[in-house]
C-alpha atoms as a PDB file:
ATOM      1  CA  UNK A   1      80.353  81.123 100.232  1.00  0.00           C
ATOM      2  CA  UNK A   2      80.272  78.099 102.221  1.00  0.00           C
ATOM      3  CA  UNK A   3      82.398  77.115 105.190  1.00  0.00           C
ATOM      4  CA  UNK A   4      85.834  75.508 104.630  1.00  0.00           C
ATOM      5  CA  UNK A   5      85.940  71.875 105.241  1.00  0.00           C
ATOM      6  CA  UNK A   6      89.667  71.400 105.197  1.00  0.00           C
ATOM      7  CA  UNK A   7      93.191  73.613 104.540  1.00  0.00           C
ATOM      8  CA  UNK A   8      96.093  72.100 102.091  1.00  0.00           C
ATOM      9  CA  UNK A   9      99.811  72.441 102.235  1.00  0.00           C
ATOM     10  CA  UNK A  10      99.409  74.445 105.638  1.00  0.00           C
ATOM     11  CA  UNK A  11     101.402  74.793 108.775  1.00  0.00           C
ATOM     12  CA  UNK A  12      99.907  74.259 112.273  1.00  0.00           C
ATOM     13  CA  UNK A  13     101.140  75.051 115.535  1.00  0.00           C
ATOM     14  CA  UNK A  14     100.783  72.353 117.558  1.00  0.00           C
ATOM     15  CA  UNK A  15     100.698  74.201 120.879  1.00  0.00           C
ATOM     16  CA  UNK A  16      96.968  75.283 121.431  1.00  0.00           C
ATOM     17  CA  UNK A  17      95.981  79.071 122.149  1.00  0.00           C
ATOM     18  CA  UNK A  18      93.845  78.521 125.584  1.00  0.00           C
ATOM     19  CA  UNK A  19      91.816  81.436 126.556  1.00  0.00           C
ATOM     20  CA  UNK A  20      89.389  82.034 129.796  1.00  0.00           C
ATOM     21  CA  UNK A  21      90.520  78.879 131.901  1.00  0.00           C
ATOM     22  CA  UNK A  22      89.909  76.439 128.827  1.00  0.00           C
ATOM     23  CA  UNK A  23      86.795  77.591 127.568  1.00  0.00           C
ATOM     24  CA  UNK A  24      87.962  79.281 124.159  1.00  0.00           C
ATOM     25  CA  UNK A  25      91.103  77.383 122.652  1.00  0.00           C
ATOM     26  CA  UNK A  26      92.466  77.318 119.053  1.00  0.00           C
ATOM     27  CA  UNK A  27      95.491  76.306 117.216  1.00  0.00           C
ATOM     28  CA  UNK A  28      97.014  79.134 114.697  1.00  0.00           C
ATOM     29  CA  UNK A  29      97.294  77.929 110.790  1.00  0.00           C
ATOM     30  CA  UNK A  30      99.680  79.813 108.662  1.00  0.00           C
ATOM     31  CA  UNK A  31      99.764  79.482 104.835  1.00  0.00           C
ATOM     32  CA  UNK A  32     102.500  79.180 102.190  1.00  0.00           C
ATOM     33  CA  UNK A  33     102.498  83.079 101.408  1.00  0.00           C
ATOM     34  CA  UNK A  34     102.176  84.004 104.983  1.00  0.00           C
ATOM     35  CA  UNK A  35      99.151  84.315 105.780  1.00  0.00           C
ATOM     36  CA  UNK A  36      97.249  82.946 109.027  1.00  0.00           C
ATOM     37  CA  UNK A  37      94.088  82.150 110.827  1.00  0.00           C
ATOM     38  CA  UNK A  38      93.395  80.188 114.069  1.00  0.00           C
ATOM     39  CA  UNK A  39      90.950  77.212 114.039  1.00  0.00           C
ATOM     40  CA  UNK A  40      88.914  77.239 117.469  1.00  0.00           C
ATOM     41  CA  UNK A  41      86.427  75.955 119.480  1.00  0.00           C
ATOM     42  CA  UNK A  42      84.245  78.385 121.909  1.00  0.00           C
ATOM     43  CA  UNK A  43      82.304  76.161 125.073  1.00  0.00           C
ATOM     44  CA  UNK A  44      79.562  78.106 126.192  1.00  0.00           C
ATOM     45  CA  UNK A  45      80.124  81.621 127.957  1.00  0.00           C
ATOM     46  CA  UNK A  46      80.600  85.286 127.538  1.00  0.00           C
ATOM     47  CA  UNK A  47      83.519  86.307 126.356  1.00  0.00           C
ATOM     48  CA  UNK A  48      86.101  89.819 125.378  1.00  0.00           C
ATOM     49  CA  UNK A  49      88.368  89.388 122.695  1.00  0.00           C
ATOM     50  CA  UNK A  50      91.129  92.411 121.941  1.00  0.00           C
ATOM     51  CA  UNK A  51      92.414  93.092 118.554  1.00  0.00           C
ATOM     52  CA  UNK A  52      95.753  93.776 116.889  1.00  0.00           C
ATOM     53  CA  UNK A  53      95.279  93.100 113.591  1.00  0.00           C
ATOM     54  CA  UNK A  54      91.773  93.229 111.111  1.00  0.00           C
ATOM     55  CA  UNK A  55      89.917  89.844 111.720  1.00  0.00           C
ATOM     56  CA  UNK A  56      86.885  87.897 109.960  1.00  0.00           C
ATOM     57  CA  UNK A  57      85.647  85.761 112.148  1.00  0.00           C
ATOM     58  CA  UNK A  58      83.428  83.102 110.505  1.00  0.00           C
ATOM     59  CA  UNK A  59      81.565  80.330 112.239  1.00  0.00           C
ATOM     60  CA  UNK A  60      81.853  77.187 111.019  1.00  0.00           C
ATOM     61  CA  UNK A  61      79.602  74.976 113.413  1.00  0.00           C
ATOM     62  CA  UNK A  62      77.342  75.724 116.042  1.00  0.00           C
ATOM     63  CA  UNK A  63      75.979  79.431 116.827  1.00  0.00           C
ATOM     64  CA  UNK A  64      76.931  82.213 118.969  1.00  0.00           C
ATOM     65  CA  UNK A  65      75.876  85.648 119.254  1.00  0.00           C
ATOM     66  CA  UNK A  66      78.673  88.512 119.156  1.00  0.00           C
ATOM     67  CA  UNK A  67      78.844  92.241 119.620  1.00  0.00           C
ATOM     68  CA  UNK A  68      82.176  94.262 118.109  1.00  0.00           C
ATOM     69  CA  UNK A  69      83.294  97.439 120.169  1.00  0.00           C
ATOM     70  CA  UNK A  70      81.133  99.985 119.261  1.00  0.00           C
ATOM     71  CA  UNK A  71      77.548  98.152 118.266  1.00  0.00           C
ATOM     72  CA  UNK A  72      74.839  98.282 120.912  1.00  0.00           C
ATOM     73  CA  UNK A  73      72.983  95.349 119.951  1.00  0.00           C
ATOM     74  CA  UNK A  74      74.110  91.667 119.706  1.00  0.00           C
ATOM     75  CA  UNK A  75      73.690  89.884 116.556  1.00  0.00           C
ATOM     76  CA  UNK A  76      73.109  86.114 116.067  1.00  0.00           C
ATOM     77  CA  UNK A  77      75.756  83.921 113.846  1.00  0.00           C
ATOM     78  CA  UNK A  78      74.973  80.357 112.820  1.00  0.00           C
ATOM     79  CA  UNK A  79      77.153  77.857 110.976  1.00  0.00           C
ATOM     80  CA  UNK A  80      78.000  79.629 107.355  1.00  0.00           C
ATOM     81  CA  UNK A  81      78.332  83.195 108.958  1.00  0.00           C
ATOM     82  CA  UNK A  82      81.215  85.617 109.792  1.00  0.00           C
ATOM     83  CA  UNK A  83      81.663  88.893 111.256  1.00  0.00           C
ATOM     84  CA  UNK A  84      84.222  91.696 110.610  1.00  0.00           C
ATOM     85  CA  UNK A  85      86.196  92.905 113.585  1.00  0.00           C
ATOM     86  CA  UNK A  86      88.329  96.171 112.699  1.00  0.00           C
ATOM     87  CA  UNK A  87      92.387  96.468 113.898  1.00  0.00           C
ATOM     88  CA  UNK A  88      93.151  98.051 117.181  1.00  0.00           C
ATOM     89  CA  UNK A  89      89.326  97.283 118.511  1.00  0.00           C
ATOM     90  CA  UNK A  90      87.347  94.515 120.362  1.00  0.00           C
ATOM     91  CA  UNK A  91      84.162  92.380 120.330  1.00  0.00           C
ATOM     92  CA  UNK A  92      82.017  90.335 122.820  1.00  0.00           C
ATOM     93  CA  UNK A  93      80.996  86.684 122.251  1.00  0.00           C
ATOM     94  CA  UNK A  94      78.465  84.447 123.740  1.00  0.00           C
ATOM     95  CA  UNK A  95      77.733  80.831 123.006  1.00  0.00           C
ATOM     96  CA  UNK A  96      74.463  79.767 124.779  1.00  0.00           C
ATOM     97  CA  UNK A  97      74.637  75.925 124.826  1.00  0.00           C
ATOM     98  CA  UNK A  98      76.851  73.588 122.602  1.00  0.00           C
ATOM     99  CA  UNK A  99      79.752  74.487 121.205  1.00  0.00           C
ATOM    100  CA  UNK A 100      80.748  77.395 118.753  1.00  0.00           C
ATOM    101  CA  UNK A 101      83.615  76.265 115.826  1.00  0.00           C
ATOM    102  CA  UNK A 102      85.111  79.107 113.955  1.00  0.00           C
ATOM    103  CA  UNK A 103      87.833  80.640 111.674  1.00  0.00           C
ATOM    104  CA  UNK A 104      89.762  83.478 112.608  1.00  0.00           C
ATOM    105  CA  UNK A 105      91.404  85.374 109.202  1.00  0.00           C
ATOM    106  CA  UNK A 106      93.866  87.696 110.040  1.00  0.00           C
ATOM    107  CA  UNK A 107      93.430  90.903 107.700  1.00  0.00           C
END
């Protein structure tokens, strides 16, 4: 399924989500019945995310490697890919050079 290119009838916050001084920031969507992702932009780094809630994390530009709690390896995710992060857990994510673009969905 390819990337989303756009969201209709949405909300967006317009206060950004800045993470590790700057370097990871997104702004949260939410959707007539509810539901929500974030929209985000990851500068190059190494970076811990925590979980609450189930997400998909899907990359929408760029490339990135990431590695959820649990996995010993790192896998590589270009433009067009995701990767399932459980509730309750955590994940790792690098972006080499560039600039990593993503969707969050909140399960």
């Amino acid at each position: 399924m390819p990337s989303p290119e756009r969201f209709e009838n949405v909300t967006v916050a317009c206060k950004a989500n800045i993470y590790f001084d700057g370097k990871v920031v997104s702004h949260a969507v939410t959707f007539p019945d509810g539901s929500r992702k974030t929209l985000g932009l990851i500068y190059p780094g190494e970076y811990t995310f925590n979980t609450a809630a189930a997400e998909r994390m899907e990359i929408v530009a760029g490339a990135c490697r990431a590695r959820v709690a649990g996995e010993d390896k790192w896998t590589e995710y270009a433009a067009g890919a995701f990767f399932d992060v459980p509730a309750n857990s955590s994940f790792d994510i690098a972006v080499a050079d560039g600039i990593a673009e993503y969707v969050c969905s909140f399960e």
